[in-house]
C-alpha atoms as a PDB file:
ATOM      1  CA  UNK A   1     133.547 133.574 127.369  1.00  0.00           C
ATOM      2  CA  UNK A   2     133.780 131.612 124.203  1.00  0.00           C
ATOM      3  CA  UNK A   3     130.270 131.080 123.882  1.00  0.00           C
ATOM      4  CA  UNK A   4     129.065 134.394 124.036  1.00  0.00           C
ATOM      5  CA  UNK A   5     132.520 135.230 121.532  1.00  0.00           C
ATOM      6  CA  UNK A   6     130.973 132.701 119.375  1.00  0.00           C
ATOM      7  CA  UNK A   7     127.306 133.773 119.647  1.00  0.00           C
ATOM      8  CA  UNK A   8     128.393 137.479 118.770  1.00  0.00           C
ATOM      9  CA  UNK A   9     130.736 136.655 116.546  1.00  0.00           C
ATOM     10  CA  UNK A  10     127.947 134.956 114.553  1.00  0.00           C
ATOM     11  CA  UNK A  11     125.575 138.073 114.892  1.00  0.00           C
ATOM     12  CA  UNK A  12     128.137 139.751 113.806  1.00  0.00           C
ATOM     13  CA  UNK A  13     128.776 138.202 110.466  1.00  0.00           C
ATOM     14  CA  UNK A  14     124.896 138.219 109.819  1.00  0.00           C
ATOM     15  CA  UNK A  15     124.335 141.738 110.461  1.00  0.00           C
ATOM     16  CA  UNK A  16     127.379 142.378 107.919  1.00  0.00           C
ATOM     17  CA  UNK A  17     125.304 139.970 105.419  1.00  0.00           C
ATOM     18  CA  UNK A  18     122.173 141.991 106.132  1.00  0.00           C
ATOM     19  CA  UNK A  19     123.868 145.463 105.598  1.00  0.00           C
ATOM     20  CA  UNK A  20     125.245 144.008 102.607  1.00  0.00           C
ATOM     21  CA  UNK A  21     121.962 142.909 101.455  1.00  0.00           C
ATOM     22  CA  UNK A  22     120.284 146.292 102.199  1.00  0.00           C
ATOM     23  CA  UNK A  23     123.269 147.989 100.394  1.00  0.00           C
ATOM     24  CA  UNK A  24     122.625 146.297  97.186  1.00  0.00           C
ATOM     25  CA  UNK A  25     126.196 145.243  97.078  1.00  0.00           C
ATOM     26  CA  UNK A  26     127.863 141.852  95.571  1.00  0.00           C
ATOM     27  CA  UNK A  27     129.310 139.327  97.158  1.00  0.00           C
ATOM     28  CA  UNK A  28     130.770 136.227  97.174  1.00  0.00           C
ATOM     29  CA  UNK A  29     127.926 134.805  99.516  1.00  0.00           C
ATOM     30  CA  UNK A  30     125.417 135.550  97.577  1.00  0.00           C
ATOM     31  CA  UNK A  31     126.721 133.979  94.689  1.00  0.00           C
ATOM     32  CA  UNK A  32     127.417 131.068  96.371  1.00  0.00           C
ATOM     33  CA  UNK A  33     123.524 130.845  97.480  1.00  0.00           C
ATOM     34  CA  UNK A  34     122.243 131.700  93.764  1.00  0.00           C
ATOM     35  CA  UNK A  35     124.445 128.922  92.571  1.00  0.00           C
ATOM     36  CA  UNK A  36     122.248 126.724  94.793  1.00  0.00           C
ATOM     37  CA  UNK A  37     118.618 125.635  94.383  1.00  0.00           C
ATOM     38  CA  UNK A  38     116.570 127.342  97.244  1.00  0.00           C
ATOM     39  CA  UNK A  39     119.898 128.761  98.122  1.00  0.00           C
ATOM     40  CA  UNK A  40     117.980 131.321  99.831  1.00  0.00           C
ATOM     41  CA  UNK A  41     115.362 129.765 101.987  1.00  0.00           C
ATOM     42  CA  UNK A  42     118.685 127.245 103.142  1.00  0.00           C
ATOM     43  CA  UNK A  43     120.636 130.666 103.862  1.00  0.00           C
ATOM     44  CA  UNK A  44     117.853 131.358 106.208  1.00  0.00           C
ATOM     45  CA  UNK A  45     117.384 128.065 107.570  1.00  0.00           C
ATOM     46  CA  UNK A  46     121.364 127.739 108.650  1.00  0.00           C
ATOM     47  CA  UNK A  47     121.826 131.349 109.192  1.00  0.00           C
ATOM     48  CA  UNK A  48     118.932 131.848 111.803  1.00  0.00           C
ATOM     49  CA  UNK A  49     118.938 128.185 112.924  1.00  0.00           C
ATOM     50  CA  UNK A  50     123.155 128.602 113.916  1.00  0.00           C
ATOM     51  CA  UNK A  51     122.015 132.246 115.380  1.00  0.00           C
ATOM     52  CA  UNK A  52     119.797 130.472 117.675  1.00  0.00           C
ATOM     53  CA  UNK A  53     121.725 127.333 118.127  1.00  0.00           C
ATOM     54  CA  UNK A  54     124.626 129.785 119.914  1.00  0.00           C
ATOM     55  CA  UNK A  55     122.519 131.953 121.485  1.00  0.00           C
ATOM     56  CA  UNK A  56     120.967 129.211 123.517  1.00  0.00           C
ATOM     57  CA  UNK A  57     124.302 127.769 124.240  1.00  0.00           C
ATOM     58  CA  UNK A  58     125.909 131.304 125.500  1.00  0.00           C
ATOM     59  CA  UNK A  59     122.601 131.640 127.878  1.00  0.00           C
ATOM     60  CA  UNK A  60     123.402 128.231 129.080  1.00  0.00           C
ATOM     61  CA  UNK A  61     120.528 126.581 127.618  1.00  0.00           C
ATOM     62  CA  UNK A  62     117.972 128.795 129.829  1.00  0.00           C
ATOM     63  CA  UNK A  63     113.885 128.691 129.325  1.00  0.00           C
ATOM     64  CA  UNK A  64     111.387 131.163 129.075  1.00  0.00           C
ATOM     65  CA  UNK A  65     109.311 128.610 131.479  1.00  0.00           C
ATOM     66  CA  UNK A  66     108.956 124.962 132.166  1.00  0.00           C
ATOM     67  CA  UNK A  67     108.625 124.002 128.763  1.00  0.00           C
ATOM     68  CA  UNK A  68     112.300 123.609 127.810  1.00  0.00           C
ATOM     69  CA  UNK A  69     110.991 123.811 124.310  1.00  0.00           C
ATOM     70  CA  UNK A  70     110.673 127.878 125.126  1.00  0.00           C
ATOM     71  CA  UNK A  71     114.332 128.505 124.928  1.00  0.00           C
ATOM     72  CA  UNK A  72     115.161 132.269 125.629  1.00  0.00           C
ATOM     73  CA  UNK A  73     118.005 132.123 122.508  1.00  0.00           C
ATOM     74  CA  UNK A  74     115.384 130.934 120.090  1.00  0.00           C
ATOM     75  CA  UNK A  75     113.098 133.484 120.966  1.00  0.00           C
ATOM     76  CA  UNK A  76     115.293 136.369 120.499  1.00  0.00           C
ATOM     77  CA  UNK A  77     116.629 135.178 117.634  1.00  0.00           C
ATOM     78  CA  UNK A  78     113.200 134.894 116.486  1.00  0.00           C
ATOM     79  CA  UNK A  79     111.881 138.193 117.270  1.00  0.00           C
ATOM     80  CA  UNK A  80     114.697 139.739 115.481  1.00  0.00           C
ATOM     81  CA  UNK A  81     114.567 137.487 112.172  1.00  0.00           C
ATOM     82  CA  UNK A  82     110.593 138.955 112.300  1.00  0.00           C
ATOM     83  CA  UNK A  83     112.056 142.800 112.772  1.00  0.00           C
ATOM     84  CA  UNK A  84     114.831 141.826 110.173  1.00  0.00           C
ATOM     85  CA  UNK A  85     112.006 140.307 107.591  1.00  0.00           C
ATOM     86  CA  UNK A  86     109.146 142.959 108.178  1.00  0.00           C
ATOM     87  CA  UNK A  87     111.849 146.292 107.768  1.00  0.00           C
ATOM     88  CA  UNK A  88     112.246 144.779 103.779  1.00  0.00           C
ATOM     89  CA  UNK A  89     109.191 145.648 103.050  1.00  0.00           C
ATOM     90  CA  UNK A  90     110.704 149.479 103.553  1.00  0.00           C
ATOM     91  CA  UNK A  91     113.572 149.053 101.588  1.00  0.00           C
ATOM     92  CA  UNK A  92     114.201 149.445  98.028  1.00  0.00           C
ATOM     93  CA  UNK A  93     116.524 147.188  97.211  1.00  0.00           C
ATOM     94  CA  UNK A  94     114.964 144.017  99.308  1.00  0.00           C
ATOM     95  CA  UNK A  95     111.438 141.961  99.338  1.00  0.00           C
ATOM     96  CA  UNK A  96     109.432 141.303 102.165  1.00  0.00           C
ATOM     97  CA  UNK A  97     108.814 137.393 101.490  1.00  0.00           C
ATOM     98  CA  UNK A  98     106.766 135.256 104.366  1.00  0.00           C
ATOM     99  CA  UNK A  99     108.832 131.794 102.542  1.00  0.00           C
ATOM    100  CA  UNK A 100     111.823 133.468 104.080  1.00  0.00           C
ATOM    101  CA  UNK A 101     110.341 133.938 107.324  1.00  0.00           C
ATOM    102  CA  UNK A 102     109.147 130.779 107.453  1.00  0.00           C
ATOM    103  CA  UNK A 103     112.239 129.328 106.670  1.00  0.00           C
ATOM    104  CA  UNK A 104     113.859 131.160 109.564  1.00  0.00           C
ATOM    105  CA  UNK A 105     111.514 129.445 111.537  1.00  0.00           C
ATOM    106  CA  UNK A 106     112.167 125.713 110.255  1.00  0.00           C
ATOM    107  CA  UNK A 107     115.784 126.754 111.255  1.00  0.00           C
ATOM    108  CA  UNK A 108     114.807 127.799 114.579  1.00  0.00           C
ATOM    109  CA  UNK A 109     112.764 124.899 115.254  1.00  0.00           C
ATOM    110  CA  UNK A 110     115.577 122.673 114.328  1.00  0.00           C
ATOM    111  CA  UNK A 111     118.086 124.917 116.193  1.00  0.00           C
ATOM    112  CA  UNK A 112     115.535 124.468 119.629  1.00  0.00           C
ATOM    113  CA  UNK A 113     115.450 121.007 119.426  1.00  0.00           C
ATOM    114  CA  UNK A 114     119.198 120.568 118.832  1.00  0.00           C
ATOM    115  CA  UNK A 115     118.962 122.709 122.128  1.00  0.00           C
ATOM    116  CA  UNK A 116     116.860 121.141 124.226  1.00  0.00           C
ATOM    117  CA  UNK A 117     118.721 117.290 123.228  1.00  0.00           C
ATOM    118  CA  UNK A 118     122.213 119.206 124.252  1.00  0.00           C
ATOM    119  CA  UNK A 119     120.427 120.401 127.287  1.00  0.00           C
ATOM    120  CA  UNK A 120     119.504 117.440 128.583  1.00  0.00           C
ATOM    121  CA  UNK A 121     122.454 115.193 127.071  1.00  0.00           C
ATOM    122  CA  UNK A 122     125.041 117.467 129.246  1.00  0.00           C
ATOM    123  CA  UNK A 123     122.924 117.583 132.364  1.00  0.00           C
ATOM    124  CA  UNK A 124     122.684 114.230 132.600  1.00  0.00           C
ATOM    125  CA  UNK A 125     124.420 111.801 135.218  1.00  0.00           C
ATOM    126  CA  UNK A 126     127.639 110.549 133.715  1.00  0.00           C
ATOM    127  CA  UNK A 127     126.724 106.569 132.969  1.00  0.00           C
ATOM    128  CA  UNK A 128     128.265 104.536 136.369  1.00  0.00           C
ATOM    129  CA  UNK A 129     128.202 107.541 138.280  1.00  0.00           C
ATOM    130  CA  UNK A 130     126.383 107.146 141.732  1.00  0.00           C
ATOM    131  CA  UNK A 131     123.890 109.917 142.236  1.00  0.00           C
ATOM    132  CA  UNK A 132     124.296 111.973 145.435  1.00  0.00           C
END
């Protein structure tokens, strides 16, 4: 329960960044990012990376094959930071910009490989412990 709680709960607060961001509208967030150098593209890389981070966790690590590296969390969170990016190019008050994208991507990248270590650190045998 808490890790879906905490994945939505995450989505959540993004989409209300994302509305804001549509909207035009000030905030405290995205003074805090312009206050930073490449505030922006790290936005994206810790906003998409966490997304994808929980979202892996609250499907319980689970891959799209055999490749671990295909995480199903990752690749949703993907496909939506694409839909996210691509609908700014039909929006007035936002910019379609590919060094966004791809720093959505860095972020999931990092986010899948955080994944797949947690995967395989908590399914391995406790050291000492006698396998069955």
């Amino acid at each position: 329960m808490l890790k879906w709680l905490s994945a939505g709960g995450f989505l959540a607060f993004l989409l209300w960044v994302i509305l804001m961001a549509n909207r035009g509208e000030a905030s405290v967030w995205f003074e805090l990012v312009g206050a930073v150098p490449y505030g922006d593209k790290l936005g994206h890389l810790v906003l998409y990376g966490t997304l994808a981070l929980l979202m892996n966790w609250a499907l319980g690590w689970r891959a799209l094959s055999r490749s671990e590296w295909l995480q199903w969390g990752s690749l949703s969170v993907a496909l939506f930071a694409l839909a996210e990016e691509l609908t700014q190019g039909f929006l007035p008050r936002r910019t379609l910009d590919g060094w966004d994208l791809m720093a959505d991507g860095v972020g999931l990248v990092l986010a899948t490989a955080v994944s797949v270590w947690l995967k395989r650190r908590l399914s391995a045998p406790a050291p000492g412990s006698v396998p069955r």
